[in-house]
PDB file of N, CA and C in Angstrom:
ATOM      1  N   UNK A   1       0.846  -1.180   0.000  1.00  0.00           N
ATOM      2  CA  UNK A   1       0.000   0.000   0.000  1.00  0.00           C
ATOM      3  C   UNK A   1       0.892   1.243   0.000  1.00  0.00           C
ATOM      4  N   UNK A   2       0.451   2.031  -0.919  1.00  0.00           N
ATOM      5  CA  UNK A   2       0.874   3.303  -0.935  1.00  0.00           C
ATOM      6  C   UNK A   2       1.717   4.271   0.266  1.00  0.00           C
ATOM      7  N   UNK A   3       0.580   4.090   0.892  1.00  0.00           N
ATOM      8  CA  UNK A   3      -0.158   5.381   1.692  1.00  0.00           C
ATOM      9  C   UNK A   3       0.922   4.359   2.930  1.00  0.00           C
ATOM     10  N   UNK A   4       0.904   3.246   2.953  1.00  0.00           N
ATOM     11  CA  UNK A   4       1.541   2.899   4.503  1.00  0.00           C
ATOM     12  C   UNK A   4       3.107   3.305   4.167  1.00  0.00           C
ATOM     13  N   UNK A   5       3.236   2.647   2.690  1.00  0.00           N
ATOM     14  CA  UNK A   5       4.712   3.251   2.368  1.00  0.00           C
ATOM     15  C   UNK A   5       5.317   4.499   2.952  1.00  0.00           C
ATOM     16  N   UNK A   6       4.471   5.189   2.448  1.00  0.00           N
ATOM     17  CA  UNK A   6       4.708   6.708   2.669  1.00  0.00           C
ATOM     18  C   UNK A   6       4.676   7.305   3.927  1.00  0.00           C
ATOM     19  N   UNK A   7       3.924   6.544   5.034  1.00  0.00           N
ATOM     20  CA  UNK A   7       3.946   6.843   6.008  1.00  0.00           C
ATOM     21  C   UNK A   7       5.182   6.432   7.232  1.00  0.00           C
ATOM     22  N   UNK A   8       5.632   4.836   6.612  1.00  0.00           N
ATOM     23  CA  UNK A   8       6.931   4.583   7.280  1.00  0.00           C
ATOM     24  C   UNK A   8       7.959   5.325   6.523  1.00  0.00           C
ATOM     25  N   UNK A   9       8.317   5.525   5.676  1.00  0.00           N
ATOM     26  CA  UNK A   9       9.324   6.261   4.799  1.00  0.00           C
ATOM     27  C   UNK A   9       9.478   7.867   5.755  1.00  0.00           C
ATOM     28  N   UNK A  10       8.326   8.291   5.939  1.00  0.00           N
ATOM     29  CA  UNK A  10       8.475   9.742   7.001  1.00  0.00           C
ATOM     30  C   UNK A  10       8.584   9.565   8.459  1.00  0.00           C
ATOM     31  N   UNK A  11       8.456   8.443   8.422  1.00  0.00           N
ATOM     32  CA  UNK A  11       9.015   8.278   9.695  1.00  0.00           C
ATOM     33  C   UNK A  11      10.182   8.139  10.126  1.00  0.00           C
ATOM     34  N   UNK A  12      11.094   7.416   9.243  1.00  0.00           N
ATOM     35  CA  UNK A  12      12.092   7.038   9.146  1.00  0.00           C
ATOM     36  C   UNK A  12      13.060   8.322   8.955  1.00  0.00           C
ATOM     37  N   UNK A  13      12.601   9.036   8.122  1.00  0.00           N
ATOM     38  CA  UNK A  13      13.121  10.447   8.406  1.00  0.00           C
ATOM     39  C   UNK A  13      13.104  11.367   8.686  1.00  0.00           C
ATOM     40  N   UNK A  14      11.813  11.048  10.160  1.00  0.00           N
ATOM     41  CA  UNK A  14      11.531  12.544  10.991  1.00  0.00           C
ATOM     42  C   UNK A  14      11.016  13.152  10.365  1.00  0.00           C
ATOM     43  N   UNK A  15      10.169  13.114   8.895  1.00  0.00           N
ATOM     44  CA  UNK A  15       9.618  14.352   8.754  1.00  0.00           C
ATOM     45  C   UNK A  15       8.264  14.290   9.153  1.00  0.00           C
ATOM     46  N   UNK A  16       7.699  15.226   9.529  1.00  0.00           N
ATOM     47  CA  UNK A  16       6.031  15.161   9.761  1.00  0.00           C
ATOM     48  C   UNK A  16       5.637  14.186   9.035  1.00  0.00           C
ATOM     49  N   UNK A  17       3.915  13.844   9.618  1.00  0.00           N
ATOM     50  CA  UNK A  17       3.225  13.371   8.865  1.00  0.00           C
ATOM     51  C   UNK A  17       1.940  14.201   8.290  1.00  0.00           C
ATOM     52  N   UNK A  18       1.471  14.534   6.762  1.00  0.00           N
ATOM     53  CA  UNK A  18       0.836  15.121   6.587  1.00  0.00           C
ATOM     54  C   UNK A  18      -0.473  14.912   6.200  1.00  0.00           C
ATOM     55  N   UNK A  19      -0.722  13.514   6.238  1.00  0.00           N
ATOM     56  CA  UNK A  19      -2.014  12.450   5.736  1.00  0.00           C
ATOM     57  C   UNK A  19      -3.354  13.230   6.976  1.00  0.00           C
ATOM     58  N   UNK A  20      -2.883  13.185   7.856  1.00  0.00           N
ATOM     59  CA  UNK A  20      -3.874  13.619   9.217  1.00  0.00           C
ATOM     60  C   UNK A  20      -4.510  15.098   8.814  1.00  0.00           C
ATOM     61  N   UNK A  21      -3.246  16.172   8.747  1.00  0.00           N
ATOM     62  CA  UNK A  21      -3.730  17.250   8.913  1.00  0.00           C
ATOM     63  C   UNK A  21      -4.021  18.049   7.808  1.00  0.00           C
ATOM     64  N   UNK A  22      -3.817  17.464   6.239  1.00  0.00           N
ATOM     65  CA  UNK A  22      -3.984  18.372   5.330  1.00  0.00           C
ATOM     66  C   UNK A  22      -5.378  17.985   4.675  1.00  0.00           C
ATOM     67  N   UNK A  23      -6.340  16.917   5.399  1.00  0.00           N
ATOM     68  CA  UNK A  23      -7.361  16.863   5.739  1.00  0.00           C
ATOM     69  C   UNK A  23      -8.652  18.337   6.575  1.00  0.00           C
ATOM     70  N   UNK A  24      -7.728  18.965   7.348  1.00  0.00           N
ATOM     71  CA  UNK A  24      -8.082  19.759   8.670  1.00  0.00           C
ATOM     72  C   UNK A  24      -7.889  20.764   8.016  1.00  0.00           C
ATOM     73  N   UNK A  25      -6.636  21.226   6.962  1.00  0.00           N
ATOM     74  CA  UNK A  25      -6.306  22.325   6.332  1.00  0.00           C
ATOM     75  C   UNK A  25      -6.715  22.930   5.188  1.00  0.00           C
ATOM     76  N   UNK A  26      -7.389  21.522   4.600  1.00  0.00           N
ATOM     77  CA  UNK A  26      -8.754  21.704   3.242  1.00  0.00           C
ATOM     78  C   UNK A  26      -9.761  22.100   3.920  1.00  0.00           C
ATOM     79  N   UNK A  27     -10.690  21.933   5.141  1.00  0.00           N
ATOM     80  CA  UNK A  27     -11.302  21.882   5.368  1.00  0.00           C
ATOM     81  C   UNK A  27     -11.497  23.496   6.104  1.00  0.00           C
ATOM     82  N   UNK A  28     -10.222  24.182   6.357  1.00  0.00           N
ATOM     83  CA  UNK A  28      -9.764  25.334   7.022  1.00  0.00           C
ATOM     84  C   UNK A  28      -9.651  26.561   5.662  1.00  0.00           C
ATOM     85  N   UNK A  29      -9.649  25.979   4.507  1.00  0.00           N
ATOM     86  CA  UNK A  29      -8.994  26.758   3.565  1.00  0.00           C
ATOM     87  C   UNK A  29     -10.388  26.867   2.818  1.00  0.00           C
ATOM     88  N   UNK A  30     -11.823  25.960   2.482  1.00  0.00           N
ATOM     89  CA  UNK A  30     -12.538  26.059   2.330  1.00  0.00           C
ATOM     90  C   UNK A  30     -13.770  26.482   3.302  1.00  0.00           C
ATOM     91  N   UNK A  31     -13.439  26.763   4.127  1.00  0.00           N
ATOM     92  CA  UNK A  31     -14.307  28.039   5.558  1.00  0.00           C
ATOM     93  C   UNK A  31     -13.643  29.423   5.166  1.00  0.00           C
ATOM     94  N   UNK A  32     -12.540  29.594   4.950  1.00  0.00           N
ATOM     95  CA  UNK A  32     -11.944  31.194   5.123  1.00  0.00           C
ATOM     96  C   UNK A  32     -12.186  31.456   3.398  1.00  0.00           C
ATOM     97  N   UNK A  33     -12.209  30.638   2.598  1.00  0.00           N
ATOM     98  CA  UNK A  33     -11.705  31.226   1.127  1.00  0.00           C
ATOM     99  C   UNK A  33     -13.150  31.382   0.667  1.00  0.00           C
ATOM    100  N   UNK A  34     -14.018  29.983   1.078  1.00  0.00           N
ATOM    101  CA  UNK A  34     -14.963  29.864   0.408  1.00  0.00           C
ATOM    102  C   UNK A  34     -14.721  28.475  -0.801  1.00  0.00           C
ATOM    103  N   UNK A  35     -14.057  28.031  -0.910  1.00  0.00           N
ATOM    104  CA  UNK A  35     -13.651  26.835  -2.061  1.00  0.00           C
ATOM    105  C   UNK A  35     -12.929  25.797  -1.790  1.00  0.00           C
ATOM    106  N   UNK A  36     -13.707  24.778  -2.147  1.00  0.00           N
ATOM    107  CA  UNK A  36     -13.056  23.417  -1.368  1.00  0.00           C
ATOM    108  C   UNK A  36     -11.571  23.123  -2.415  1.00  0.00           C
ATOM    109  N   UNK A  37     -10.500  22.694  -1.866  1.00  0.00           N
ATOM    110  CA  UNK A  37      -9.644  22.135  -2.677  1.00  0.00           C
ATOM    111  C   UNK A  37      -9.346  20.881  -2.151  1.00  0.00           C
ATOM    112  N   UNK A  38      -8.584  20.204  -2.706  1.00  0.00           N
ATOM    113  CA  UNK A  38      -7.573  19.150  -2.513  1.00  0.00           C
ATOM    114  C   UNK A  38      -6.338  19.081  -2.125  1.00  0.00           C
ATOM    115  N   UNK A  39      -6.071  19.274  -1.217  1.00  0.00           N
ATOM    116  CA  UNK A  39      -4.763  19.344  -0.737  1.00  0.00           C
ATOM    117  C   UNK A  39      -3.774  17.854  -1.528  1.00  0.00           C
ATOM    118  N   UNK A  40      -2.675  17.909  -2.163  1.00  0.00           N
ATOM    119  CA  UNK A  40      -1.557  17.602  -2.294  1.00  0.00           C
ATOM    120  C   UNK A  40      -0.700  16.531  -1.376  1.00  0.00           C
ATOM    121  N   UNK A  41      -0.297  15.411  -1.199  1.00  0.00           N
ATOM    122  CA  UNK A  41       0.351  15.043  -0.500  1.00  0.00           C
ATOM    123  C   UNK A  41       2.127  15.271  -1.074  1.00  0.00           C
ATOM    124  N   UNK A  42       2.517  15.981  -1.486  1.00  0.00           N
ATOM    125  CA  UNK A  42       3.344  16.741  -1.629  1.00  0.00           C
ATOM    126  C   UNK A  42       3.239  18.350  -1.318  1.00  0.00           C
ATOM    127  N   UNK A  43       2.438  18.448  -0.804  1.00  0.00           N
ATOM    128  CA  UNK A  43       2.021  20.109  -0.233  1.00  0.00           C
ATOM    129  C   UNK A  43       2.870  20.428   1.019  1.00  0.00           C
ATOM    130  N   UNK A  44       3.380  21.563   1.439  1.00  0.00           N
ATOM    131  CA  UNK A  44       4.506  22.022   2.086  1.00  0.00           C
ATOM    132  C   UNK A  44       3.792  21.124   3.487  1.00  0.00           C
ATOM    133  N   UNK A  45       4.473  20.529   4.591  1.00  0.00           N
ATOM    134  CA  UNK A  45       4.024  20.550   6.108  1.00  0.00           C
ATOM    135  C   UNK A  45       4.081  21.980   7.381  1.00  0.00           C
ATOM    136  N   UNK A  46       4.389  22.624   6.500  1.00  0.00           N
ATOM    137  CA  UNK A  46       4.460  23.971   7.236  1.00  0.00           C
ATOM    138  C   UNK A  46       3.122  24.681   7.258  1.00  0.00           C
ATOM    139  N   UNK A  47       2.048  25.201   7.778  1.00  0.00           N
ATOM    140  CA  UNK A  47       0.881  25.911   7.593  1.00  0.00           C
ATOM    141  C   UNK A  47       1.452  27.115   6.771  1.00  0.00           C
ATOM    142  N   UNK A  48       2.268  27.724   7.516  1.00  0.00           N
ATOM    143  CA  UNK A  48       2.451  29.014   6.908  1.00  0.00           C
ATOM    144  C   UNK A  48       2.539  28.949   5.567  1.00  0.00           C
ATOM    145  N   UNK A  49       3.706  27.855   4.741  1.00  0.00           N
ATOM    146  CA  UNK A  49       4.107  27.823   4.209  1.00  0.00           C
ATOM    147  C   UNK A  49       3.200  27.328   2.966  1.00  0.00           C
ATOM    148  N   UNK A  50       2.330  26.254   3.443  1.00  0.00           N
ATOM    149  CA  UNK A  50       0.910  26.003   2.635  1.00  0.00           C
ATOM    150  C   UNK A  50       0.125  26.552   2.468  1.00  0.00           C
ATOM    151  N   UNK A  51      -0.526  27.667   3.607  1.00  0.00           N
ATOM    152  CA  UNK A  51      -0.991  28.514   3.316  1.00  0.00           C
ATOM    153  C   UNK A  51      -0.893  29.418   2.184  1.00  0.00           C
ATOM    154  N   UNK A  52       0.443  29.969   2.067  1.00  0.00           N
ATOM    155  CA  UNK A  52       0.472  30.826   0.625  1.00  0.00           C
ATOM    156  C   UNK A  52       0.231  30.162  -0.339  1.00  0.00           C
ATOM    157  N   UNK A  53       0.298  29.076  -0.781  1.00  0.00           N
ATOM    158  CA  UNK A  53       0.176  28.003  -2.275  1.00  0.00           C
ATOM    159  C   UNK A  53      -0.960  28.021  -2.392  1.00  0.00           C
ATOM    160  N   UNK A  54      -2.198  28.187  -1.121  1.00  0.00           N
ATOM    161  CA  UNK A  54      -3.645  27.759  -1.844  1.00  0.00           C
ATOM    162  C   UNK A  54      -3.962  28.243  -2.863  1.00  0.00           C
ATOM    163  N   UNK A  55      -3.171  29.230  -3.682  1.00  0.00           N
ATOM    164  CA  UNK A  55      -3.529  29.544  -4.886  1.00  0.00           C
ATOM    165  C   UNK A  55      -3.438  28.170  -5.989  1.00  0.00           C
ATOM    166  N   UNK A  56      -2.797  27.572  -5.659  1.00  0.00           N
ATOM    167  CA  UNK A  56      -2.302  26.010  -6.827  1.00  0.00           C
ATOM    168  C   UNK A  56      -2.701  24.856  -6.252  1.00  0.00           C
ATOM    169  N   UNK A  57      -3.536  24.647  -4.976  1.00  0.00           N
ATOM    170  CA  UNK A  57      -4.177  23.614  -5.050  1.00  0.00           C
ATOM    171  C   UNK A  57      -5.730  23.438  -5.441  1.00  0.00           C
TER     172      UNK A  57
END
């Protein structure tokens, strides 16, 4: 499976996991903007930093 891949692979190198929260952050970005998107599982793990891109998701 994909998705488990990807999830031990970030583990393995400390980086966040972003499966959980870019769930929370579509859902955050379509309350303030008005427009649902799809968040990216290549989308930054930084809020701040995702935040500015909602223009490209």
């Amino acid at each position: 499976d994909r998705a488990a891949a990807a999830a031990a692979a970030a583990a393995e190198r400390g980086t966040p996991d972003w499966d959980g929260k870019r769930w929370a952050f579509a859902g955050r970005t379509d309350a303030l903007q008005g427009r649902a998107v799809r968040v990216p599982r290549g989308a930054p793990t930084d809020a701040w930093t995702a935040s500015g891109r909602t223009d490209r998701f």
